[in-house]
Structures are given as C-alpha cells and as structure tokens.
C-alpha atoms as a PDB file:
ATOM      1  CA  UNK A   1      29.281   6.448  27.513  1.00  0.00           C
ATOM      2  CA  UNK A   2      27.320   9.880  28.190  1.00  0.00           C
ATOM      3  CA  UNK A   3      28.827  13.014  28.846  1.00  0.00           C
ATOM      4  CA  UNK A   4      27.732  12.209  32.883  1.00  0.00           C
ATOM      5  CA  UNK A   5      29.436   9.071  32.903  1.00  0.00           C
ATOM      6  CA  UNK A   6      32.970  10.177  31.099  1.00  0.00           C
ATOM      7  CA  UNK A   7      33.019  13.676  33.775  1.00  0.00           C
ATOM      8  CA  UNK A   8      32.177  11.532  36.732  1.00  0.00           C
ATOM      9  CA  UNK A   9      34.729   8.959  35.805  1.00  0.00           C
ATOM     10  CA  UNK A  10      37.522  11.396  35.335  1.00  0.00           C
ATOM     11  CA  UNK A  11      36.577  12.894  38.129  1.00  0.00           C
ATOM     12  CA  UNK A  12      37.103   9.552  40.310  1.00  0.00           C
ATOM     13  CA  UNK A  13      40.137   8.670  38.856  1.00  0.00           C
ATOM     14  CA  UNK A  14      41.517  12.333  39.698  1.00  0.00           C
ATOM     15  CA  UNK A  15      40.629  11.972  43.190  1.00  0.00           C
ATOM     16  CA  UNK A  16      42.139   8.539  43.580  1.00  0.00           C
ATOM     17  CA  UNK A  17      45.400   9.855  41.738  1.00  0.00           C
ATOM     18  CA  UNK A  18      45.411  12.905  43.891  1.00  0.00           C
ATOM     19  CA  UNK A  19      44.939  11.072  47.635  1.00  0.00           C
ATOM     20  CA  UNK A  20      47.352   7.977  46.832  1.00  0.00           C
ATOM     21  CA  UNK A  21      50.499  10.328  45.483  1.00  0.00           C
ATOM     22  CA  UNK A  22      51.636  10.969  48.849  1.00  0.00           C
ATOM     23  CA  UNK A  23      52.384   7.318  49.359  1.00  0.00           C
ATOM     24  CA  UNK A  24      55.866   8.159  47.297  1.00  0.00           C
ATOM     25  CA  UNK A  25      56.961  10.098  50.159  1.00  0.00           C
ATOM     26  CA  UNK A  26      57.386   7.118  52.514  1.00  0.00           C
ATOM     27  CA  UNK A  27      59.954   5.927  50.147  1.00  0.00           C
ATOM     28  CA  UNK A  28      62.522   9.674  50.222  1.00  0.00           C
ATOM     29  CA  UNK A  29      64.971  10.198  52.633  1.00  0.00           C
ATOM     30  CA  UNK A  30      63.440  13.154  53.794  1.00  0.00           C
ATOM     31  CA  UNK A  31      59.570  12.388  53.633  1.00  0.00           C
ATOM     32  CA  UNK A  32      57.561  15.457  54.411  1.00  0.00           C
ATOM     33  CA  UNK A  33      53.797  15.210  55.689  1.00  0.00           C
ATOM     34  CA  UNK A  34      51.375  17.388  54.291  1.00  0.00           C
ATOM     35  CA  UNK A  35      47.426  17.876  55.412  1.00  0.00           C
ATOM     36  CA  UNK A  36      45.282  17.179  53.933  1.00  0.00           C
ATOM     37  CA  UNK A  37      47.580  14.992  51.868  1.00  0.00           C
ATOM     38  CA  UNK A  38      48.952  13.006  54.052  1.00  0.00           C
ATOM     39  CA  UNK A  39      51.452   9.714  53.482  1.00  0.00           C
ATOM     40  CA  UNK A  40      50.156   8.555  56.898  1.00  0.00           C
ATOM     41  CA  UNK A  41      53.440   8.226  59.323  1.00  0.00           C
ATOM     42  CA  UNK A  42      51.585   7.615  62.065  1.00  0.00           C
ATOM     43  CA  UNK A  43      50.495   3.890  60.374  1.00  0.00           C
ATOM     44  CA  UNK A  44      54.374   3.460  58.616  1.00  0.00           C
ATOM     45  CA  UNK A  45      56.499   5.040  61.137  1.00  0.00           C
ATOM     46  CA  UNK A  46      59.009   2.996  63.563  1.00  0.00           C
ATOM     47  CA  UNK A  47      57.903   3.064  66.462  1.00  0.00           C
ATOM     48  CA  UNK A  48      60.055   2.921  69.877  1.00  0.00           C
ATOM     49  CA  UNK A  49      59.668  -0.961  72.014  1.00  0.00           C
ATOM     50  CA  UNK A  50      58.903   1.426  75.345  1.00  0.00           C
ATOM     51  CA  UNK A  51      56.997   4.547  75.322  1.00  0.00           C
ATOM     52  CA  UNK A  52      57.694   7.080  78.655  1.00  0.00           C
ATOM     53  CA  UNK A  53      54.451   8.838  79.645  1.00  0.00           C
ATOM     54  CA  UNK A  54      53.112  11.202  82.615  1.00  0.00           C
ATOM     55  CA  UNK A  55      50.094  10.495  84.423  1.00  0.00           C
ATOM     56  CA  UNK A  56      47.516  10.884  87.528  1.00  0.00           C
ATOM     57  CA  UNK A  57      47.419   8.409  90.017  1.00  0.00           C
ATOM     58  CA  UNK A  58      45.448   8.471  93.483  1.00  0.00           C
ATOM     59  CA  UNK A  59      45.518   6.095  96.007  1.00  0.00           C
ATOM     60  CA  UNK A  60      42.225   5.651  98.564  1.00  0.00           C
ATOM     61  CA  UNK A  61      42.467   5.060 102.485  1.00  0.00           C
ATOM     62  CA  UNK A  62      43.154   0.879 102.009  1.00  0.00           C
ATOM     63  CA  UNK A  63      46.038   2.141  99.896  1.00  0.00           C
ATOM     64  CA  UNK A  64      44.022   1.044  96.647  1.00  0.00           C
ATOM     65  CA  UNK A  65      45.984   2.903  93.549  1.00  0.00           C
ATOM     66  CA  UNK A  66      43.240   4.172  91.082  1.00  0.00           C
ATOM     67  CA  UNK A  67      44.022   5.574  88.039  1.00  0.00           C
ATOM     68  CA  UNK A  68      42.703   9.393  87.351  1.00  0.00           C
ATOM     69  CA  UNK A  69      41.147   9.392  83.960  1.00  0.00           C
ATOM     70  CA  UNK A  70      42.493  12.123  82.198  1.00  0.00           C
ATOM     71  CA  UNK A  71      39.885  14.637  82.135  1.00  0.00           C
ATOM     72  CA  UNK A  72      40.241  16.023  85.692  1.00  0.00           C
ATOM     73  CA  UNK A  73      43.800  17.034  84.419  1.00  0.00           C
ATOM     74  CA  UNK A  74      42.782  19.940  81.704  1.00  0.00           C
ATOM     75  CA  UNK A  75      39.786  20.311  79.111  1.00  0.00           C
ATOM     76  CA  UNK A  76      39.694  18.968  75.520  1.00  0.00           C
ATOM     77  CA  UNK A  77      40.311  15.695  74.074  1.00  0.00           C
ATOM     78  CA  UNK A  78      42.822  13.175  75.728  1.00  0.00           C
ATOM     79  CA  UNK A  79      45.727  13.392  73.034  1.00  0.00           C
ATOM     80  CA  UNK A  80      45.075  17.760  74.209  1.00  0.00           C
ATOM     81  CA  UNK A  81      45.100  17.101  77.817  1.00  0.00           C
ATOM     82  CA  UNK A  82      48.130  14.396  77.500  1.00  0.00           C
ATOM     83  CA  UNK A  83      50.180  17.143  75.810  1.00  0.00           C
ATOM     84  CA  UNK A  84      48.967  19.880  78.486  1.00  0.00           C
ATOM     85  CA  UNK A  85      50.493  17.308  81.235  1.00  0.00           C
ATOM     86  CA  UNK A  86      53.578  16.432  79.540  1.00  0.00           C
ATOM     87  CA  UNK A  87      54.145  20.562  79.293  1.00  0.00           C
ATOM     88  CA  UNK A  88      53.259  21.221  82.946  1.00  0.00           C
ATOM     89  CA  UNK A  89      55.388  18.563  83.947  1.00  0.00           C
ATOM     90  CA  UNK A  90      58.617  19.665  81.832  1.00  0.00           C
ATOM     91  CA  UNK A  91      58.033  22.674  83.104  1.00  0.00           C
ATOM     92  CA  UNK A  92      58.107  21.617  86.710  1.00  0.00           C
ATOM     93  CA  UNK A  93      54.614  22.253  87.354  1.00  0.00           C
ATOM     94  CA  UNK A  94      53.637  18.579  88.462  1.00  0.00           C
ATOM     95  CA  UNK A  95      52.689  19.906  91.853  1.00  0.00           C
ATOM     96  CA  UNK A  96      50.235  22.319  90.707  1.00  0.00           C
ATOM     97  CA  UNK A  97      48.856  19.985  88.110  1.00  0.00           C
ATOM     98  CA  UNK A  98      48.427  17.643  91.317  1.00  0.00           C
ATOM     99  CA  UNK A  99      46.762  20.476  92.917  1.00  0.00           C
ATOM    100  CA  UNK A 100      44.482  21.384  89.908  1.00  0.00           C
ATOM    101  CA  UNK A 101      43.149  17.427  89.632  1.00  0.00           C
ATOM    102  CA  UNK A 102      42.517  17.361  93.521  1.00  0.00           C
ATOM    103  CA  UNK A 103      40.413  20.444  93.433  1.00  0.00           C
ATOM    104  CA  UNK A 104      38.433  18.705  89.992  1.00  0.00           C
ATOM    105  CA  UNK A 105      38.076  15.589  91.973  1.00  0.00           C
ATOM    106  CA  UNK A 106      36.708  17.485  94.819  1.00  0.00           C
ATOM    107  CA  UNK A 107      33.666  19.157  92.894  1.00  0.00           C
ATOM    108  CA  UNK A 108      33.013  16.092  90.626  1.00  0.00           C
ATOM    109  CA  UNK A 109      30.460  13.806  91.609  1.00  0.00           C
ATOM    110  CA  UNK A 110      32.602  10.383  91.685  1.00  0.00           C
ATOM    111  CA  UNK A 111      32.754   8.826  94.909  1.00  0.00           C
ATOM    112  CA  UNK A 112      35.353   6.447  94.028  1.00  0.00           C
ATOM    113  CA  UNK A 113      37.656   9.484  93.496  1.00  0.00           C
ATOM    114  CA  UNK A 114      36.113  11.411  96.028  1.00  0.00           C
ATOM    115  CA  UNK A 115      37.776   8.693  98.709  1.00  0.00           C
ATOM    116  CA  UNK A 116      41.321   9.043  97.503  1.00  0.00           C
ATOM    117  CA  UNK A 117      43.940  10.349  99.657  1.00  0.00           C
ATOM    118  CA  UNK A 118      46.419  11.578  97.758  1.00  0.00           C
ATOM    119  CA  UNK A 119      47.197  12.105  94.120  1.00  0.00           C
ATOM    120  CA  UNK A 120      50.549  11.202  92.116  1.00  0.00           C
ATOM    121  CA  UNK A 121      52.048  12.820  89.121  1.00  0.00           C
ATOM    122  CA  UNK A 122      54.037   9.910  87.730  1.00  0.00           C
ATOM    123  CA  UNK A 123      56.256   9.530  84.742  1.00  0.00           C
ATOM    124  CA  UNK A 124      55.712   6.383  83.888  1.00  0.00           C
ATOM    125  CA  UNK A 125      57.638   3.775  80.785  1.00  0.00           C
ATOM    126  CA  UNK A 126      55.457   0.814  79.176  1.00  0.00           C
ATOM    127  CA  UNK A 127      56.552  -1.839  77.002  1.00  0.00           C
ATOM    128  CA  UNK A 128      53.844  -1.197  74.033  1.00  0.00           C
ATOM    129  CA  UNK A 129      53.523  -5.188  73.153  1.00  0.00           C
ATOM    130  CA  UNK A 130      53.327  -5.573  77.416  1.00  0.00           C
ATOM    131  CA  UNK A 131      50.437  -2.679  77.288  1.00  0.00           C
ATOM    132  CA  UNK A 132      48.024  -4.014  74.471  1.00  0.00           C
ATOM    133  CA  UNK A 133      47.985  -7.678  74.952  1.00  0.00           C
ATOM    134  CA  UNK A 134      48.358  -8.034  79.038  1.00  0.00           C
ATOM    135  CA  UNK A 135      44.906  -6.796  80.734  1.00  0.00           C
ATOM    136  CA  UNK A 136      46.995  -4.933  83.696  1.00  0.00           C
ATOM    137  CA  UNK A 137      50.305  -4.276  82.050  1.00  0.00           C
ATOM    138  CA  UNK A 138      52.739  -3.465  84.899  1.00  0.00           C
ATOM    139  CA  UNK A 139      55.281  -0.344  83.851  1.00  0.00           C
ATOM    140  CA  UNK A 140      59.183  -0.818  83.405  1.00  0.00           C
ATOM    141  CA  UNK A 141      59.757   2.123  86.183  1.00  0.00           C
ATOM    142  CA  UNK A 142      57.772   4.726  87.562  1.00  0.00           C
ATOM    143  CA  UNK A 143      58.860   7.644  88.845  1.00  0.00           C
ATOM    144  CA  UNK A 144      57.135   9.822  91.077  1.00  0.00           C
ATOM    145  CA  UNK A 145      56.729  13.881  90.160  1.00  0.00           C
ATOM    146  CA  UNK A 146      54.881  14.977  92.968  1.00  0.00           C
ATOM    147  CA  UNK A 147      52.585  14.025  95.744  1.00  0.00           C
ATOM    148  CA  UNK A 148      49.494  16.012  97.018  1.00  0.00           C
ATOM    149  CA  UNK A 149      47.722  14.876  99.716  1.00  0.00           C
ATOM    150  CA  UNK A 150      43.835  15.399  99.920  1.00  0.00           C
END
C-alpha cells in the first residue's frame, strides 16, 4: 500500500467514525442534537397520531373551498412561512394575516384565487396515517381564526 492509499484510507475511516458517533445519543436519557453532527431525531423521534396545524383557506362565489398555498402568507421556504403563521396566530394576529394573504392574492396573477370571496385562518388537526395515504384526507376538527371577506 502507498503512502496515498494508507492517508486516504485513514482518512475515510475517520470520517465514517466521526459522522456515525452521534448515533449513541439516541440511546441516553437525555440525547442532545448537535449540527453538524447530528443523531437525526427527526427520522427516530415519536411522533404524535394527530398533528394540529394553522392554515389559509378561501372559498370562491359557488362556495368552492380552495386551499391558499402557503406563499401568499409570508416569504421564504414553507417550513419559514408555516412558523411565521403559527406566530401570528398565537399572537392573535390571524385577522391581519387574513388581511396580508387577501392583499397577495389581489396583485398575483392567479385567477383561481383571484375569484375567492373570502379567506379563512383555520387551525386545523390531521390524523398523519389519514393525511399520507387518503388523497383528500378530511381533518379531525377545524376551527376557524378569522374570516376576511374580499
């Protein structure tokens, strides 16, 4: 084996050693997550049967409920704009978020959204197993934030 070989080996089995050893922490008591060594939680973590979320809703003038996709509610990425709604709305802002999406919807170019009515803030509970395998998974209860009407 050449000097290449033997460093580039070591090497390799460094960098496995070093990205695997946070696997330990999933068996502590008190496992603690670390970037950019991470035990992954999100993958090994028990997760709840129902998961409570808040969302945009609109309904046209045939009473047709369309969903709002989620970047009319704030800017970034969705997991960013899901946190900016669930803020606004423990905050009791769920009007003015109402108010904000109406005014997006309003300069956007979609006419399907540009038909709706009014616009719902809705908390919202899913049964996760419900949600991925049924194509329209119908919510355990929905409750209803605010209402603004176009």
């Amino acid at each position: 084996m050449n000097r290449q070989t033997y460093f580039a080996l070591i090497f390799s089995i460094g960098l496995v050693l070093a990205v695997s050893y946070p696997v330990v922490e999933n068996w502590k008591s008190a496992p603690k997550d670390n970037f950019p060594l991470s035990y992954y939680p999100m993958f090994s973590q028990k997760r709840a049967e129902n998961y409570t979320l808040n969302y945009a809703v609109g309904y046209d003038t045939l009473g047709h409920r369309h969903i709002i996709p989620y970047q009319y509610a704030g800017k970034g990425g969705m997991n960013q704009v899901r946190r900016q709604i669930n803020k606004k709305c423990r905050k009791g802002e769920a009007q003015k978020l109402a108010q904000k999406i109406a005014k997006a919807i309003k300069k956007s170019e979609n006419r399907t959204l540009k038909q709706l009515e009014c616009i719902e803030i809705i908390r919202g509970q899913y049964n996760l197993d419900d949600y991925f395998i049924h194509p329209n998974p119908k919510p355990l209860f929905e409750e209803q934030l605010a209402v603004y009407e176009m």
